[in-house]
Protein backbone atom coordinates (compact mmCIF):
# COMPACT_ATOMS: atom_id res chain seq x y z
CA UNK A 1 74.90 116.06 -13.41
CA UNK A 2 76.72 118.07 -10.87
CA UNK A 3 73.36 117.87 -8.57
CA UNK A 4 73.14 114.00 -8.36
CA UNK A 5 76.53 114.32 -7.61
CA UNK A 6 75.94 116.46 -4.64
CA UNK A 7 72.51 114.35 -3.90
CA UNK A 8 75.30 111.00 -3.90
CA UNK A 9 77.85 112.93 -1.80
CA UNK A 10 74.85 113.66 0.75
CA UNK A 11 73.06 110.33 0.86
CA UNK A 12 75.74 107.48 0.04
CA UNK A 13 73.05 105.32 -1.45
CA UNK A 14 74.26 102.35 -3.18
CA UNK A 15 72.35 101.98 -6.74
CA UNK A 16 70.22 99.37 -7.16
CA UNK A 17 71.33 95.77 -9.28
CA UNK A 18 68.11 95.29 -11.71
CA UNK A 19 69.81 92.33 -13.36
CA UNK A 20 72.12 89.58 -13.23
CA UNK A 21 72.51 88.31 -16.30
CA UNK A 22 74.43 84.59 -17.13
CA UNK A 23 76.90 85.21 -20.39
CA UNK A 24 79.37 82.48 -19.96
CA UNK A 25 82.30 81.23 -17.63
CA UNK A 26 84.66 84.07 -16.75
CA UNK A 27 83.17 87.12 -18.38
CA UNK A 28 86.00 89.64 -19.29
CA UNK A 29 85.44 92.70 -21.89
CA UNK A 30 82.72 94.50 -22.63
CA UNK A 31 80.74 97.23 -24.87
CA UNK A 32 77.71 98.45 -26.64
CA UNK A 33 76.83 98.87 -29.98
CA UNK A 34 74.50 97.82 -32.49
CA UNK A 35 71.46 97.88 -30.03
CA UNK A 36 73.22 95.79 -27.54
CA UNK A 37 75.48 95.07 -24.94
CA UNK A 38 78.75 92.55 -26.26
CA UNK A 39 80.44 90.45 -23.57
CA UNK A 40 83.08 88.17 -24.77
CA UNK A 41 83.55 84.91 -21.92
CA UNK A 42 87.14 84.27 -21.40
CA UNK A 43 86.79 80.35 -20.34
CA UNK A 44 83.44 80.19 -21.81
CA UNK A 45 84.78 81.08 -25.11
CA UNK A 46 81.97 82.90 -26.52
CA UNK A 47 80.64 86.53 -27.35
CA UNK A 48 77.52 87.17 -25.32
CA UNK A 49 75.01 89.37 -27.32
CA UNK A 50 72.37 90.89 -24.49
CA UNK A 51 69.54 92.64 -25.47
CA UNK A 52 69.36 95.58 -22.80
CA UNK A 53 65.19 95.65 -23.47
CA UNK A 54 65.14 92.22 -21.93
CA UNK A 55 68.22 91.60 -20.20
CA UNK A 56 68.43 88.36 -22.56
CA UNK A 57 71.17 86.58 -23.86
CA UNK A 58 70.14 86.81 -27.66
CA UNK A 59 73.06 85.14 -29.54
CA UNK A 60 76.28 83.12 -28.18
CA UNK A 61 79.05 83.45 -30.71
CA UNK A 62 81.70 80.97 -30.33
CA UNK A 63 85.54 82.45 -30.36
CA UNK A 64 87.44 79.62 -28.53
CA UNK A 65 89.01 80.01 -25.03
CA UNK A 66 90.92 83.09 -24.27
CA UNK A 67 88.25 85.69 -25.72
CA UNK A 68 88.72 88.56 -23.71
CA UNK A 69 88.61 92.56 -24.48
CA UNK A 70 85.72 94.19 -26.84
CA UNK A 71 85.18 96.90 -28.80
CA UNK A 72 82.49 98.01 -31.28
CA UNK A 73 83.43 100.47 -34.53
CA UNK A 74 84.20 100.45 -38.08
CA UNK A 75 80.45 98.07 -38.55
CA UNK A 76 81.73 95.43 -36.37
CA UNK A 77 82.35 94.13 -33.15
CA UNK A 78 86.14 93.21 -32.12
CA UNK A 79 87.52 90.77 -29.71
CA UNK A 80 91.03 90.14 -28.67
CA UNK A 81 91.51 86.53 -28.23
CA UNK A 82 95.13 85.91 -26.28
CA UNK A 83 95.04 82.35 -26.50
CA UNK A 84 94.88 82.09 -30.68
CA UNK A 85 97.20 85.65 -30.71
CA UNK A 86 94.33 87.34 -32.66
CA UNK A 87 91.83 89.99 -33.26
CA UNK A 88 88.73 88.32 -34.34
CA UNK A 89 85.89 90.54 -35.88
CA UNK A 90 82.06 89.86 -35.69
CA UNK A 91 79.33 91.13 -37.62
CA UNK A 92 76.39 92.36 -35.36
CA UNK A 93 73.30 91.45 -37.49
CA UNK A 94 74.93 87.73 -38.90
CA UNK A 95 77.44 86.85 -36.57
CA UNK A 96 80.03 85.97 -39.26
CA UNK A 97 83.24 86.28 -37.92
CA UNK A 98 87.22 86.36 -39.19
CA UNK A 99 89.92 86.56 -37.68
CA UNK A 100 93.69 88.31 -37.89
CA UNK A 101 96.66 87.10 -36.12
CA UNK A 102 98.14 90.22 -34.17
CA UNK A 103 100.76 88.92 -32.42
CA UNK A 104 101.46 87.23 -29.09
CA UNK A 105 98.74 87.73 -26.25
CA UNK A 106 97.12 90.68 -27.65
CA UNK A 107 95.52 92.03 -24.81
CA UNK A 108 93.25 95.14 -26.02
CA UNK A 109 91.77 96.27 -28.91
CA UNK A 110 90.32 100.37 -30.06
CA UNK A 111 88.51 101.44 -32.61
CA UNK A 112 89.89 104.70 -33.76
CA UNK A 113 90.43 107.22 -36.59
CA UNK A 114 89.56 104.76 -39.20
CA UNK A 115 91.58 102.15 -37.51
CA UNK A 116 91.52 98.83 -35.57
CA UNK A 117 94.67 99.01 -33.03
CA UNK A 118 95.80 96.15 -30.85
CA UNK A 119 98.53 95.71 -28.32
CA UNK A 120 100.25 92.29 -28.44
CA UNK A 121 101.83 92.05 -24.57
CA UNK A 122 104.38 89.54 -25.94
CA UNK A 123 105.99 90.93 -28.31
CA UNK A 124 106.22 94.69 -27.41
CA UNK A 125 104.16 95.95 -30.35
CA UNK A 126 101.28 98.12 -31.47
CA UNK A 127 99.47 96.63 -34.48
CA UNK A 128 97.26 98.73 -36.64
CA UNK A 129 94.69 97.20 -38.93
CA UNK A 130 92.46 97.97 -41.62
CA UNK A 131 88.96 97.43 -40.79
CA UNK A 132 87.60 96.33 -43.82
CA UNK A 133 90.54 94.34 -45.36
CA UNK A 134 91.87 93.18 -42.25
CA UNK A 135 95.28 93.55 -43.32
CA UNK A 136 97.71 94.41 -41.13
CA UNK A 137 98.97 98.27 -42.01
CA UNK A 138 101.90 98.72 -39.28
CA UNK A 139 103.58 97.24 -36.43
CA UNK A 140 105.06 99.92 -33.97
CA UNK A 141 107.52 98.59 -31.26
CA UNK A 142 105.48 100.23 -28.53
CA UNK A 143 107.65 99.08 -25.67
CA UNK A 144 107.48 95.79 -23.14
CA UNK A 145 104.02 94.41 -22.03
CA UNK A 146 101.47 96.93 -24.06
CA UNK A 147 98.45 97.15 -22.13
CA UNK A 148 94.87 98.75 -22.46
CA UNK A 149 94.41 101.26 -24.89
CA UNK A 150 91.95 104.53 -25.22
CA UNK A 151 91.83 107.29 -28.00
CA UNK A 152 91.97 111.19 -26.22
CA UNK A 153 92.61 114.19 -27.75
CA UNK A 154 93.65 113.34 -31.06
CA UNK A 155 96.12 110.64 -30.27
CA UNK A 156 95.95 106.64 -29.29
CA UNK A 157 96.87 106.18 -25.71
CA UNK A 158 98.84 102.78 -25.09
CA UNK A 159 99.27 101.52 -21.25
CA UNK A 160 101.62 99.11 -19.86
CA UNK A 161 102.03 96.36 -17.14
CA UNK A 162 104.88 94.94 -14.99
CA UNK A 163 107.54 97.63 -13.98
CA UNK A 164 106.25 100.36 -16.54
CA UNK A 165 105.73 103.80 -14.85
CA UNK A 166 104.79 105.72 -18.26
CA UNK A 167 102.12 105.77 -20.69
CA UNK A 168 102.70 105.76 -24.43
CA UNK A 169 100.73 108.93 -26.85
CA UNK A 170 101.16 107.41 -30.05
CA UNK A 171 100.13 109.90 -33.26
CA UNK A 172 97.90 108.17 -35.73
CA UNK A 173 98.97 109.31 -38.76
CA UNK A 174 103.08 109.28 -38.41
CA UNK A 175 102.97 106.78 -35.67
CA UNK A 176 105.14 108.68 -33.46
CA UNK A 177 105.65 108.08 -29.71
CA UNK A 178 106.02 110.06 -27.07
CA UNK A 179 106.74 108.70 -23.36
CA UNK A 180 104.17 110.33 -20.60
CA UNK A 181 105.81 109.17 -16.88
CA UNK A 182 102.60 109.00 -14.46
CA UNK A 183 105.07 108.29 -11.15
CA UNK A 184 103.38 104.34 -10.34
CA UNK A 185 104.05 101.38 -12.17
CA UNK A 186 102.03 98.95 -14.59
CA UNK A 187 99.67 101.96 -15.40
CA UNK A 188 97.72 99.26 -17.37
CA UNK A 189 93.81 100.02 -18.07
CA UNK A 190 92.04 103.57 -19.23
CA UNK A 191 88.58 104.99 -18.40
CA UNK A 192 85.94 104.71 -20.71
CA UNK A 193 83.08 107.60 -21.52
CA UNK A 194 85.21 110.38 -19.43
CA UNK A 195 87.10 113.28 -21.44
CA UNK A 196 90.27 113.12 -19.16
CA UNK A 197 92.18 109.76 -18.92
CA UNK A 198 91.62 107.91 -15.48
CA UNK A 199 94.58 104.72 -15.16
CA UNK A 200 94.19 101.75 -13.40
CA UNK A 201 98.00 100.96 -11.87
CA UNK A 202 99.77 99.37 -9.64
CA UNK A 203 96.80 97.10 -8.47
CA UNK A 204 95.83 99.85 -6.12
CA UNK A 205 96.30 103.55 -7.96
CA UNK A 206 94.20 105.51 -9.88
CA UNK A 207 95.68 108.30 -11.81
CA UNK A 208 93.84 110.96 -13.47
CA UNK A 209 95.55 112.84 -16.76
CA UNK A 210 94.76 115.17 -18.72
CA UNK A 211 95.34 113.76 -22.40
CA UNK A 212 95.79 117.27 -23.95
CA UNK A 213 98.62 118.90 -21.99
CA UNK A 214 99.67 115.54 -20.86
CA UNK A 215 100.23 116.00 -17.67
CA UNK A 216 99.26 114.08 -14.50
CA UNK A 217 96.43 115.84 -12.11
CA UNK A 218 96.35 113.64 -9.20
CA UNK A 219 96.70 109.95 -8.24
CA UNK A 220 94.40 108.65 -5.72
CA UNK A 221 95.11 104.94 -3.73
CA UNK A 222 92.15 102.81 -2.54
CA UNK A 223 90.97 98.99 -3.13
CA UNK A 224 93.02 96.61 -3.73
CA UNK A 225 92.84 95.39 -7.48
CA UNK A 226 91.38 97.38 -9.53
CA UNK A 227 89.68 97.06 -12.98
CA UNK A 228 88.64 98.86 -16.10
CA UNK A 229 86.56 102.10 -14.90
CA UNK A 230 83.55 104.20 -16.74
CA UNK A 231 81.65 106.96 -16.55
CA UNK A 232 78.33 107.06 -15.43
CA UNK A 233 76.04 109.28 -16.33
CA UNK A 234 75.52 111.18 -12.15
CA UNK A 235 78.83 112.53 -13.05
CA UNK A 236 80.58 109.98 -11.03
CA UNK A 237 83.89 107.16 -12.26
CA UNK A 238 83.02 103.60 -11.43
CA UNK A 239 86.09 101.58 -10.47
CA UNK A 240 85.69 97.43 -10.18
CA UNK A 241 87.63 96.15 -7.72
CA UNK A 242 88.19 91.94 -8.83
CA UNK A 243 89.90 91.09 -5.65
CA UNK A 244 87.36 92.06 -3.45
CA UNK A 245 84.14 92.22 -5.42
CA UNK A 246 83.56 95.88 -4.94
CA UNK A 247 82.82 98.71 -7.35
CA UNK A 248 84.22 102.34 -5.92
CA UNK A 249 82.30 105.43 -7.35
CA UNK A 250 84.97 108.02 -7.48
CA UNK A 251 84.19 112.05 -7.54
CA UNK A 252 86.25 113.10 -10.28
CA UNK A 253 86.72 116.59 -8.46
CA UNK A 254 88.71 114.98 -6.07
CA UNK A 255 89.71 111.83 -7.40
CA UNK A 256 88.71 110.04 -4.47
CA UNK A 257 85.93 107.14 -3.91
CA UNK A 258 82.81 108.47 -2.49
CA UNK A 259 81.50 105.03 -1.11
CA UNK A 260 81.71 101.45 -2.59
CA UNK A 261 79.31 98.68 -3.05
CA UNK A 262 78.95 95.02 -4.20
CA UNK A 263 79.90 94.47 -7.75
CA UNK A 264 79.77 90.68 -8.73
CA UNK A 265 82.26 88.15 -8.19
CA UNK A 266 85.61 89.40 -9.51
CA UNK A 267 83.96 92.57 -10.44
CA UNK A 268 86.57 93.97 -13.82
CA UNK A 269 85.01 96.15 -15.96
CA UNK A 270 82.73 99.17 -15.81
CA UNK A 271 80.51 99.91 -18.96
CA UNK A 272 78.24 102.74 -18.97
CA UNK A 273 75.42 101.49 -21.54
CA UNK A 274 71.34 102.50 -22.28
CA UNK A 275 70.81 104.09 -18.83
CA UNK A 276 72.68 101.96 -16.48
CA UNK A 277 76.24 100.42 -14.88
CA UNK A 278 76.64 97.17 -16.40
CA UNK A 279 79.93 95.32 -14.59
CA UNK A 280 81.79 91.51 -15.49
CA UNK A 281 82.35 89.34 -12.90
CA UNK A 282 85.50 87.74 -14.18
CA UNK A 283 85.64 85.04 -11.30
CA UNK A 284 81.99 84.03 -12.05
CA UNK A 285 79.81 83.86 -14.83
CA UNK A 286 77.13 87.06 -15.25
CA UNK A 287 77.02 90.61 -15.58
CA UNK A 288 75.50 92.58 -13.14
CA UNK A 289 73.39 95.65 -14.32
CA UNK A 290 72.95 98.86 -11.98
CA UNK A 291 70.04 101.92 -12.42
């Protein structure tokens, strides 16, 4: 890892796109599981299944308008849908879905510990639900406009939009909260496949935390809007930027991009998935896959 990071740092080479791949209008979330790669269409109104042999769309599930975040856990895929304030749950192998109401404009959703958790934006809370049963096991007043949500170091991580400069560490089993200040507001969207925390905030920050002694190590500026990062697998953070269609490769020694590249109209969010970069363009209507 560390030498294709040096190799990167030397050369600057942009990685190749080996697919673009139609899902539906406006493709927001996105994960892997089950053998595939799950996009869920925000105008479209559908969950894309692609098969990453092919780079096929295999199934189209519909969810209605306003499907947006994904996650995969507990046997199922899991979709927040904003515009029907709900969770709905998929099965990968027959596509039978239900759904739980979750409050107003729930806006991400984790698999963790056992758990399904949502924030609902609206209403200030952080729901917990039983996979299986779908029933709804607590409701924790989180704080205004919950955000994106990531599970580090034993605890669930809540962030938070609009004038919030802290980040919520929630403990699973009591459900008590404890307020983390990061110094920039609407700290709103966490890394995926890294062991420290890396924050989208403030449209233009990127902070990077360290979830076990809490504590903020740096916060870097660049871009202008920027998405839901990932890890990939050269060692490197990929950061969409959906304002100006670039995706920033940051060296997490420094916390600072190393070069940027074209990432798809309204380029949102980074998944690292069966040996590539696979990134939504929100403002369009594919995913673009990178070697």
């Amino acid at each position: 890892m560390l030498l294709a990071l040096l190799l990167l740092l030397l050369t600057g080479s942009s990685p190749p796109v080996t697919a673009r791949i139609a899902t539906g209008e406006h493709p927001c979330g996105i994960a892997s599981g089950f053998g595939a790669v799950w996009v869920a269409n925000d105008d479209g109104g559908t969950l894309a299944r692609i098969d990453p042999r092919t780079n096929k769309v295999t199934r189209r599930v519909r969810l209605g308008r306003g499907a947006c975040s994904v996650a995969t856990g507990a046997g199922f895929i899991w979709i927040t849908n904003y515009r029907t304030a709900s969770v709905v749950r998929v099965e990968p192998a027959g596509f039978r879905k239900r759904s739980v109401k979750v409050g107003g404009e729930p806006f991400d959703v984790l698999v963790a510990g056992g758990r399904v958790w949502a924030t609902a934006w609206a209403e200030g809370k952080l729901v917990e639900l039983d996979p299986r049963s779908l029933r709804v096991l607590r409701r924790l007043d989180i704080g205004s406009n919950p955000a994106g949500l990531a599970a580090r170091s034993g605890s669930i991580w809540v962030g938070f939009g609009r004038s919030a400069t802290s980040l919520a560490r929630v403990a699973p089993s009591s459900g008590a909260i404890t307020r983390i200040p990061v110094g920039v507001q609407a700290p709103a969207w966490f890394s995926t496949g890294t062991r420290d925390l890396w924050i989208s905030a403030n449209d233009n920050a990127l902070v990077h935390l360290d979830p076990k002694a809490a504590r903020v190590l740096g916060t870097a500026r660049f871009g202008r809007t920027l998405g839901h990062p990932a890890a990939a697998r050269d060692g490197t953070i990929w950061v969409p930027d959906k304002e100006i269609d670039r995706v920033f490769r940051v060296d997490p020694g420094s916390g600072r991009p190393v070069d940027s590249f074209a990432g798809g109209d309204g380029a949102f969010e980074a998944l690292g998935a069966f040996g590539s970069m696979w990134i939504t363009s929100y403002a369009g209507s594919d995913v673009w896959r990178f070697r």
